[in-house]
PDB file of N, CA and C in Angstrom:
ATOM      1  N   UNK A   1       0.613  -0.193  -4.869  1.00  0.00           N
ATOM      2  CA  UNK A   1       1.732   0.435  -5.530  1.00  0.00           C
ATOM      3  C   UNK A   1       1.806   1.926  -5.188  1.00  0.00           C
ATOM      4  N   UNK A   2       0.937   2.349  -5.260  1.00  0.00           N
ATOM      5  CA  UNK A   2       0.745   4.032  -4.795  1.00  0.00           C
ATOM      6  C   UNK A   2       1.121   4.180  -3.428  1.00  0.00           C
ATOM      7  N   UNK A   3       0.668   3.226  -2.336  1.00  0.00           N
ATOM      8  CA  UNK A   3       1.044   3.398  -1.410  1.00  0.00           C
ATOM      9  C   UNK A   3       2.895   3.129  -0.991  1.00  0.00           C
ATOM     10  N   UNK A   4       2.974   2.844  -1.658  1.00  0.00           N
ATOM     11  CA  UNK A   4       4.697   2.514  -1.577  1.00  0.00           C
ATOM     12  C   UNK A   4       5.170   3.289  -2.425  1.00  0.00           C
ATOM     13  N   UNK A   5       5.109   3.840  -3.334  1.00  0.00           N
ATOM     14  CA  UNK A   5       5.201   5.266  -3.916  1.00  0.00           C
ATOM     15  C   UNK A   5       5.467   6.277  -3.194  1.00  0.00           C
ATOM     16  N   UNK A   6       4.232   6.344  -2.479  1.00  0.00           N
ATOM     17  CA  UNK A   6       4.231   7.515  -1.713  1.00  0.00           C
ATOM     18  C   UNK A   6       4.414   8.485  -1.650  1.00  0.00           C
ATOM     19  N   UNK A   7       4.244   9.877  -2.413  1.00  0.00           N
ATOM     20  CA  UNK A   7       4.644  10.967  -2.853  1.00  0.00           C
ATOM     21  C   UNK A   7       4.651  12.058  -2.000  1.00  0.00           C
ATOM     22  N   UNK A   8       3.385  11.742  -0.792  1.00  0.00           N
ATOM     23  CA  UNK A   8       3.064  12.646   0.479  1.00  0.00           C
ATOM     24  C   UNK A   8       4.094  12.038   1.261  1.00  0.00           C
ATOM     25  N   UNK A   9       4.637  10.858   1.642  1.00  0.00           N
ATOM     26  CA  UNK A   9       5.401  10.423   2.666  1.00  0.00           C
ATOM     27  C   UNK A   9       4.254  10.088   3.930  1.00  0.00           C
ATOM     28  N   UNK A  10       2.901  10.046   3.372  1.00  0.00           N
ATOM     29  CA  UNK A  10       1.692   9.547   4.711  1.00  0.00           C
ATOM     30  C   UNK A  10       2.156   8.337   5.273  1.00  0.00           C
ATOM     31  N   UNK A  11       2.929   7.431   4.301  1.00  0.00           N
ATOM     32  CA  UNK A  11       2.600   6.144   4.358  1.00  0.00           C
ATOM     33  C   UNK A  11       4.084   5.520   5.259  1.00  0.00           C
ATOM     34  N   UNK A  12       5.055   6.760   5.576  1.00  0.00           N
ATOM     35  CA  UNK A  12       6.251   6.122   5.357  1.00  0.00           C
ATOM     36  C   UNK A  12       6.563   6.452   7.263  1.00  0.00           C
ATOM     37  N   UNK A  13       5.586   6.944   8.109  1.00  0.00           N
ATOM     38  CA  UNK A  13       5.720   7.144   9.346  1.00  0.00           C
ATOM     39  C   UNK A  13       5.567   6.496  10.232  1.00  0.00           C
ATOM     40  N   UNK A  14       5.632   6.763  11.041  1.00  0.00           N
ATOM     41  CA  UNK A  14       4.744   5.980  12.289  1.00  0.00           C
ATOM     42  C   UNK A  14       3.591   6.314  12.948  1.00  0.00           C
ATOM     43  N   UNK A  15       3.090   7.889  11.979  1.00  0.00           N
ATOM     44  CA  UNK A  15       1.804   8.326  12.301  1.00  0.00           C
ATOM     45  C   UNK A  15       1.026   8.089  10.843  1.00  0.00           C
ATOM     46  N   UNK A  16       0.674   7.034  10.519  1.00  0.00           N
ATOM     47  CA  UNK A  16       0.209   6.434   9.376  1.00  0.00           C
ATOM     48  C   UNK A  16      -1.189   6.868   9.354  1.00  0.00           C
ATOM     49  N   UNK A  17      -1.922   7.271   8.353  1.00  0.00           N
ATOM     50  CA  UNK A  17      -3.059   7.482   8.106  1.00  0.00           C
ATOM     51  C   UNK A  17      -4.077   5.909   8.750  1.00  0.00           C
ATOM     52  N   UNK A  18      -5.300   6.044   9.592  1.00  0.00           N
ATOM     53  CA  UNK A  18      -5.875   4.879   9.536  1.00  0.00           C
ATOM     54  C   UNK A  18      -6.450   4.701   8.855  1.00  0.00           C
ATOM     55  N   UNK A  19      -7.082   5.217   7.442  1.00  0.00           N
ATOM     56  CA  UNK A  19      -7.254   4.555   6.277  1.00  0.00           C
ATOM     57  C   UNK A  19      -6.045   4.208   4.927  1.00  0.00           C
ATOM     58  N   UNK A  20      -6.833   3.621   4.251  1.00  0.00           N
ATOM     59  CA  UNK A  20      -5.540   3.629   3.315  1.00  0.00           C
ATOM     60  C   UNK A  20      -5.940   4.251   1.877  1.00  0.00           C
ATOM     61  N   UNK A  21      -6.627   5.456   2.037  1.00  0.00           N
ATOM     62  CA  UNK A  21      -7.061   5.467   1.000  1.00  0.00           C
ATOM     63  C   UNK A  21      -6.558   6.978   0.194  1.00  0.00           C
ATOM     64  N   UNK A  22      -5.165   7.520   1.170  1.00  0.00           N
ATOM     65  CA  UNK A  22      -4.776   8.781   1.085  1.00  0.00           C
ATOM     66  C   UNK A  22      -4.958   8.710  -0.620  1.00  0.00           C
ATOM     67  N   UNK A  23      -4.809   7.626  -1.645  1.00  0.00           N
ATOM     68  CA  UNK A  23      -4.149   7.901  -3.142  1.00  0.00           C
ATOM     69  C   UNK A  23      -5.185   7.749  -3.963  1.00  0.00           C
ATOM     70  N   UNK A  24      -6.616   6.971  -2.850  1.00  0.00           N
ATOM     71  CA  UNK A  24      -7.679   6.490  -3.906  1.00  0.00           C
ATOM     72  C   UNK A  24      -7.945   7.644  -5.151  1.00  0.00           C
ATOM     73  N   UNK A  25      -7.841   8.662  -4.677  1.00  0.00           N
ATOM     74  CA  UNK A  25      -8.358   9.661  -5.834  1.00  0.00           C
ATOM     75  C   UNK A  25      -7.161   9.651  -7.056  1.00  0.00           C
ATOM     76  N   UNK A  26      -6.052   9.283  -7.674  1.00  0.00           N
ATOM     77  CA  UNK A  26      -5.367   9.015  -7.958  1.00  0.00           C
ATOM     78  C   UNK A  26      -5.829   7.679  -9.434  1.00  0.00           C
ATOM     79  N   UNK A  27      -6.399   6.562  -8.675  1.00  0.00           N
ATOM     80  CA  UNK A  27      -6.734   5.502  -8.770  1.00  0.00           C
ATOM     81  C   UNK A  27      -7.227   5.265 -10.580  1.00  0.00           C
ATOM     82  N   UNK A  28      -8.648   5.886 -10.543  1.00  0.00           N
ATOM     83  CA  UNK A  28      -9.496   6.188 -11.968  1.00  0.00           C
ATOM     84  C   UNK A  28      -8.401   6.634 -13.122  1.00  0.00           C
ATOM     85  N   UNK A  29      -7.818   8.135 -12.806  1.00  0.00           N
ATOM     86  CA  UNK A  29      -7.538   8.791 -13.776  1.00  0.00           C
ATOM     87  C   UNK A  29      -6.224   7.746 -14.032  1.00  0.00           C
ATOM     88  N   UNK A  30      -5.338   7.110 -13.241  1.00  0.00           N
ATOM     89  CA  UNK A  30      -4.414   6.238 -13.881  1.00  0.00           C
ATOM     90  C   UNK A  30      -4.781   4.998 -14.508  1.00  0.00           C
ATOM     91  N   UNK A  31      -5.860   4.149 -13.832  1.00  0.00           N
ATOM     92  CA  UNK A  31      -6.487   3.277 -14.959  1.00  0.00           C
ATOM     93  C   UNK A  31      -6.705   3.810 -16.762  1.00  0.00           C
ATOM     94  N   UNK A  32      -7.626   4.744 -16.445  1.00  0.00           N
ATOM     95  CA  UNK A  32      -7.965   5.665 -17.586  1.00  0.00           C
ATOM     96  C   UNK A  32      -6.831   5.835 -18.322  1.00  0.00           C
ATOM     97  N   UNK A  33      -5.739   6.625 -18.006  1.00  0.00           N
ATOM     98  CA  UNK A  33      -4.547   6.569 -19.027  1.00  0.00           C
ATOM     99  C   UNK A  33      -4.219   5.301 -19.434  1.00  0.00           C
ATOM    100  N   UNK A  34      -4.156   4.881 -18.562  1.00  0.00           N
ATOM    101  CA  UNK A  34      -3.572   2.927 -19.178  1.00  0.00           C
ATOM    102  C   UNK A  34      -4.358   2.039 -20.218  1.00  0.00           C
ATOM    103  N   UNK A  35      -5.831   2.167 -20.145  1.00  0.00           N
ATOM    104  CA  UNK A  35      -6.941   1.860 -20.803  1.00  0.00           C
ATOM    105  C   UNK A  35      -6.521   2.706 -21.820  1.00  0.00           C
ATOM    106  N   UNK A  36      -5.854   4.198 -22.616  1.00  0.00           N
ATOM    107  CA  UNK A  36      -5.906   4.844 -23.510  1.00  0.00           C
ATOM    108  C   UNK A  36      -4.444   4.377 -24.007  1.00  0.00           C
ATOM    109  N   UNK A  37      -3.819   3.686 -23.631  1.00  0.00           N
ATOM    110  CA  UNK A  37      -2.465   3.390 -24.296  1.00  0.00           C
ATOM    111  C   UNK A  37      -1.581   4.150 -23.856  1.00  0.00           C
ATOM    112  N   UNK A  38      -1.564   4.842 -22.849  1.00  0.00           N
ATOM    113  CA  UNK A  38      -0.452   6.134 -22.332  1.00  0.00           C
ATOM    114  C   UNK A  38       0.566   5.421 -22.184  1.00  0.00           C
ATOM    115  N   UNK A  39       2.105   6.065 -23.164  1.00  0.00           N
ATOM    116  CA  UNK A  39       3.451   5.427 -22.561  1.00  0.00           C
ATOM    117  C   UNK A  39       3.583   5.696 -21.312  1.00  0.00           C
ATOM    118  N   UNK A  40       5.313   4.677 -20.621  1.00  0.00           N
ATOM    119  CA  UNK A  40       5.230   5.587 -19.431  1.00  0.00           C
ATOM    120  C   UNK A  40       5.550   6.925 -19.462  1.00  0.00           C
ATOM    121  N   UNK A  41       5.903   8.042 -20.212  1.00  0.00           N
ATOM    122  CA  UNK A  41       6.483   9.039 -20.258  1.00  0.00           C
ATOM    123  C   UNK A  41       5.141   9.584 -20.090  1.00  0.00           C
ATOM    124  N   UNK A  42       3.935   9.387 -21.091  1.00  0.00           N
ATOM    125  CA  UNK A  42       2.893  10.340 -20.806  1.00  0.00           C
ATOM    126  C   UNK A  42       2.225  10.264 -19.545  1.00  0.00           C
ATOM    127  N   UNK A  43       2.433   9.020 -19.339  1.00  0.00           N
ATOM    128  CA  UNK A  43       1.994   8.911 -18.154  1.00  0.00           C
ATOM    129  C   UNK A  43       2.553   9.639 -16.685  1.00  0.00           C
ATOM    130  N   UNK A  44       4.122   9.723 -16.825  1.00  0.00           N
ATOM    131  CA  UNK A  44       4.172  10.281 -15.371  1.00  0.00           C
ATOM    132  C   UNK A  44       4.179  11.896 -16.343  1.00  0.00           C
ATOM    133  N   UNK A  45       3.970  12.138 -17.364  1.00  0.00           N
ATOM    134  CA  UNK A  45       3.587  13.838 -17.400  1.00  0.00           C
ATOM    135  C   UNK A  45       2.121  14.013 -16.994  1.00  0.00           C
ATOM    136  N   UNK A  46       1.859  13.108 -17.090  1.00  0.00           N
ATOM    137  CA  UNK A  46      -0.289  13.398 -16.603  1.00  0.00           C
ATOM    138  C   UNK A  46      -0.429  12.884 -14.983  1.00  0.00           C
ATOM    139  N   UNK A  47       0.453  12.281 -14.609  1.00  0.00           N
ATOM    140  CA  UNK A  47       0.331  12.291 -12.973  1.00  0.00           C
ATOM    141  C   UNK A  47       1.383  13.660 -12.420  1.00  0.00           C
ATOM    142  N   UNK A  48       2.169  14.231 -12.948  1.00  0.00           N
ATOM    143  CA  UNK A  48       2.604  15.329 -12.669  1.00  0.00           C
ATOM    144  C   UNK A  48       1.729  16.416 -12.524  1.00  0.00           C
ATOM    145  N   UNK A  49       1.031  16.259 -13.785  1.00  0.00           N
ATOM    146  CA  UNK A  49       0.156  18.141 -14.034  1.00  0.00           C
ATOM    147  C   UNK A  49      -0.822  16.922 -12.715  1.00  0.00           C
ATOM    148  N   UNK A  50      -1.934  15.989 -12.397  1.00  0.00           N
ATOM    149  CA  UNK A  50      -2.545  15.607 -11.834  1.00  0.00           C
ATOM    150  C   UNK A  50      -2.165  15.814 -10.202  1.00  0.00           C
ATOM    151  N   UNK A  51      -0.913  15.636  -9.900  1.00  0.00           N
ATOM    152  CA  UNK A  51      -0.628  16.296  -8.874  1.00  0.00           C
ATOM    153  C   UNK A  51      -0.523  17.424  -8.128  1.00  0.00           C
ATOM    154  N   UNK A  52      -0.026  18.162  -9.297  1.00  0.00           N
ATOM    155  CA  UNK A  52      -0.083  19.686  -9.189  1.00  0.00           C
ATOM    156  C   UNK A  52      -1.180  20.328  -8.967  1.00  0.00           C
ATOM    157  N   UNK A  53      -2.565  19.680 -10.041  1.00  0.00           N
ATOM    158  CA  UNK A  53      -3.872  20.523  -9.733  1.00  0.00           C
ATOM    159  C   UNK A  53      -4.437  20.163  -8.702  1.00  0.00           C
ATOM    160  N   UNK A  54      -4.601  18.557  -8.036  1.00  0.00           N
ATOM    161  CA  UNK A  54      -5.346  18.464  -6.795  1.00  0.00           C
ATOM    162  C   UNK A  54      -4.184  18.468  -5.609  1.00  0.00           C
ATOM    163  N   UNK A  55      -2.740  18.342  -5.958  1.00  0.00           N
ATOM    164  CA  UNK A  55      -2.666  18.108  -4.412  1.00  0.00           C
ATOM    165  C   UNK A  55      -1.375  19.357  -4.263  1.00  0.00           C
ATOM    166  N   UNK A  56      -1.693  20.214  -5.413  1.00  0.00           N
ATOM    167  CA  UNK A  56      -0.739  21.682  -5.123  1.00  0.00           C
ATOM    168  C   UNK A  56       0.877  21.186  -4.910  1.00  0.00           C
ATOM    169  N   UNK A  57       1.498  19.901  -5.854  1.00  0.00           N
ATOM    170  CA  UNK A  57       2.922  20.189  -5.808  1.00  0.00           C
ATOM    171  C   UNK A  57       3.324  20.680  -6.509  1.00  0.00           C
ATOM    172  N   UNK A  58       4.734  21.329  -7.025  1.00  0.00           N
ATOM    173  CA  UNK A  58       4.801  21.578  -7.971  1.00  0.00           C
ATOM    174  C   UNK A  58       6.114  20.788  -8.878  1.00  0.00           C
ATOM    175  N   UNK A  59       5.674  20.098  -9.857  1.00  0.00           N
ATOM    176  CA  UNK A  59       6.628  19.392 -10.722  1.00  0.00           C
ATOM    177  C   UNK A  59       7.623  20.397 -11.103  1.00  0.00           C
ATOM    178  N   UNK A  60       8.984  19.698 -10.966  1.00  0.00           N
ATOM    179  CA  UNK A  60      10.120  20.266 -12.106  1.00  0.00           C
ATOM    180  C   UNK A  60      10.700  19.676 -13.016  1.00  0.00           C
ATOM    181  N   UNK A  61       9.907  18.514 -13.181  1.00  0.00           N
ATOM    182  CA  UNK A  61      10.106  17.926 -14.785  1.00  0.00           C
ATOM    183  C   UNK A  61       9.242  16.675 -14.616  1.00  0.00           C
ATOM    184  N   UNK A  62       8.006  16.484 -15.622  1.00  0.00           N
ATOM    185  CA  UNK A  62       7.302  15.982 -15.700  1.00  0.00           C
ATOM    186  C   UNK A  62       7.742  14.258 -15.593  1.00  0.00           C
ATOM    187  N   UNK A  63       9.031  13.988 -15.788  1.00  0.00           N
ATOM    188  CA  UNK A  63       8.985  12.630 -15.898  1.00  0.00           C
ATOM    189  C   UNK A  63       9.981  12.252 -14.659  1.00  0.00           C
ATOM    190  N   UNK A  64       9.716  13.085 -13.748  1.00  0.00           N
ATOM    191  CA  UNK A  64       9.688  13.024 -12.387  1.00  0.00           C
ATOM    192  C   UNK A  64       9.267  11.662 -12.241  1.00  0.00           C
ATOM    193  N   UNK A  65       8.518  11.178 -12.074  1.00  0.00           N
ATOM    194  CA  UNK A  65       7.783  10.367 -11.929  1.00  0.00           C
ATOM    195  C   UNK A  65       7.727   8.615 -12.776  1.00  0.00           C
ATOM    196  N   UNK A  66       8.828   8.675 -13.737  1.00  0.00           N
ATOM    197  CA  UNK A  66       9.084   7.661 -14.991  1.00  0.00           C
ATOM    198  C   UNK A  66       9.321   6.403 -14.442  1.00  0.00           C
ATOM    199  N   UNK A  67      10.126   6.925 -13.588  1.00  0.00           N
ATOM    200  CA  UNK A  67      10.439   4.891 -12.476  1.00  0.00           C
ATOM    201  C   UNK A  67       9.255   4.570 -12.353  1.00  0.00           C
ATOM    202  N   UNK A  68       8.331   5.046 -11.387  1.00  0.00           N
ATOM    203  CA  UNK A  68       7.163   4.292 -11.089  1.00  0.00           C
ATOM    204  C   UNK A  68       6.327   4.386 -12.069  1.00  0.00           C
ATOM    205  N   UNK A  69       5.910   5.314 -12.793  1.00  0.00           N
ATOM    206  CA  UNK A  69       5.212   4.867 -13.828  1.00  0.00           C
ATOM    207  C   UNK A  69       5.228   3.866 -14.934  1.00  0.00           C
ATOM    208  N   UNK A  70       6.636   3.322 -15.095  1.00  0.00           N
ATOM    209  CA  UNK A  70       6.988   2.257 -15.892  1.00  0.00           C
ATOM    210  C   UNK A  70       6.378   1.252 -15.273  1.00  0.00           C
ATOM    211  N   UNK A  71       7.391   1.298 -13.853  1.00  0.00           N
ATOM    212  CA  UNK A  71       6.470  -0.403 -13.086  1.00  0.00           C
ATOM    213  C   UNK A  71       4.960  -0.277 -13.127  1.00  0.00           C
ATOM    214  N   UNK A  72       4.420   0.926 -12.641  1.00  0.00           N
ATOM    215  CA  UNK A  72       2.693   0.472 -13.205  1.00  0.00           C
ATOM    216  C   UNK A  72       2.359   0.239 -14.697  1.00  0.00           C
ATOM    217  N   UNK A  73       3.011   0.737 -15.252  1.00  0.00           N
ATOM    218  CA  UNK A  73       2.678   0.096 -16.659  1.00  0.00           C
ATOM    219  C   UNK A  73       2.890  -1.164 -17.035  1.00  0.00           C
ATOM    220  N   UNK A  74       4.162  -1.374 -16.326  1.00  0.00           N
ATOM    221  CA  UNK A  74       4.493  -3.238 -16.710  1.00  0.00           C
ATOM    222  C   UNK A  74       3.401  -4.046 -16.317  1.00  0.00           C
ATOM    223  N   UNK A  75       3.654  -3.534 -15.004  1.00  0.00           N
ATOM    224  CA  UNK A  75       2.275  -4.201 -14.159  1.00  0.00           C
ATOM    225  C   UNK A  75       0.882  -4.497 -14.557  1.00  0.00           C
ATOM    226  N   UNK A  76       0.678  -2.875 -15.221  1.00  0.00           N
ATOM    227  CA  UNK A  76      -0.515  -3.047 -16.023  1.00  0.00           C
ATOM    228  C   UNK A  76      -0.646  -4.348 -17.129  1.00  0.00           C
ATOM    229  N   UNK A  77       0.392  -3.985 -17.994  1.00  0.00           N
ATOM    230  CA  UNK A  77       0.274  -4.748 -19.407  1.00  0.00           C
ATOM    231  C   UNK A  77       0.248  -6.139 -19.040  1.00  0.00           C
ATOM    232  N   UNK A  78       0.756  -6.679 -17.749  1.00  0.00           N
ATOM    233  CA  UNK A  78       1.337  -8.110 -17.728  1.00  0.00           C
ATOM    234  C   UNK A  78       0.643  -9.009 -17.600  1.00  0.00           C
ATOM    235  N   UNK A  79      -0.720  -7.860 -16.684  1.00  0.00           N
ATOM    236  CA  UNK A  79      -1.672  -8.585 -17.097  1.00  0.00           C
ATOM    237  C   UNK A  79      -3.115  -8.311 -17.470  1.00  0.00           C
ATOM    238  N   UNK A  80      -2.551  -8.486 -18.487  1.00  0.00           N
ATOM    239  CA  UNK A  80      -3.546  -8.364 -19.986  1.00  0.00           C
ATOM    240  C   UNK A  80      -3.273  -9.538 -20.651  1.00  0.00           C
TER     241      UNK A  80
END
């Protein structure tokens, strides 16, 4: 899902990273919110500031991010 996301655009070239692991770091801290009950709203505000501190973008509105964070949440819950 991250990789089709894609927020760097690594994934969307024809000079593709040969690993696939540009988002692994990503990975934990979004389990972690999901495991804590994070809506999607908190959620794409904590992958916003999360972006900002390791990969220096800068958000202009935290729920930037609300489309995809919903589908990982559905995703998440669905199966549970």
């Amino acid at each position: 899902m991250l990789q089709v996301w894609d927020v760097l655009g690594v994934y969307q070239s024809n000079n593709r990273p040969l690993d696939d692991e540009e988002y692994d770091d990503l990975v934990d801290p979004i389990r972690d919110w999901l495991e804590s009950g994070a809506t999607p709203e908190e959620l794409s505000a904590r992958l916003c500031r999360r972006l900002e501190s390791h990969y220096g973008l800068q958000c202009i509105n935290e729920l930037a991010d609300l489309d995809f964070m919903r589908e990982v949440h559905s995703w998440w819950w669905s199966g549970r």
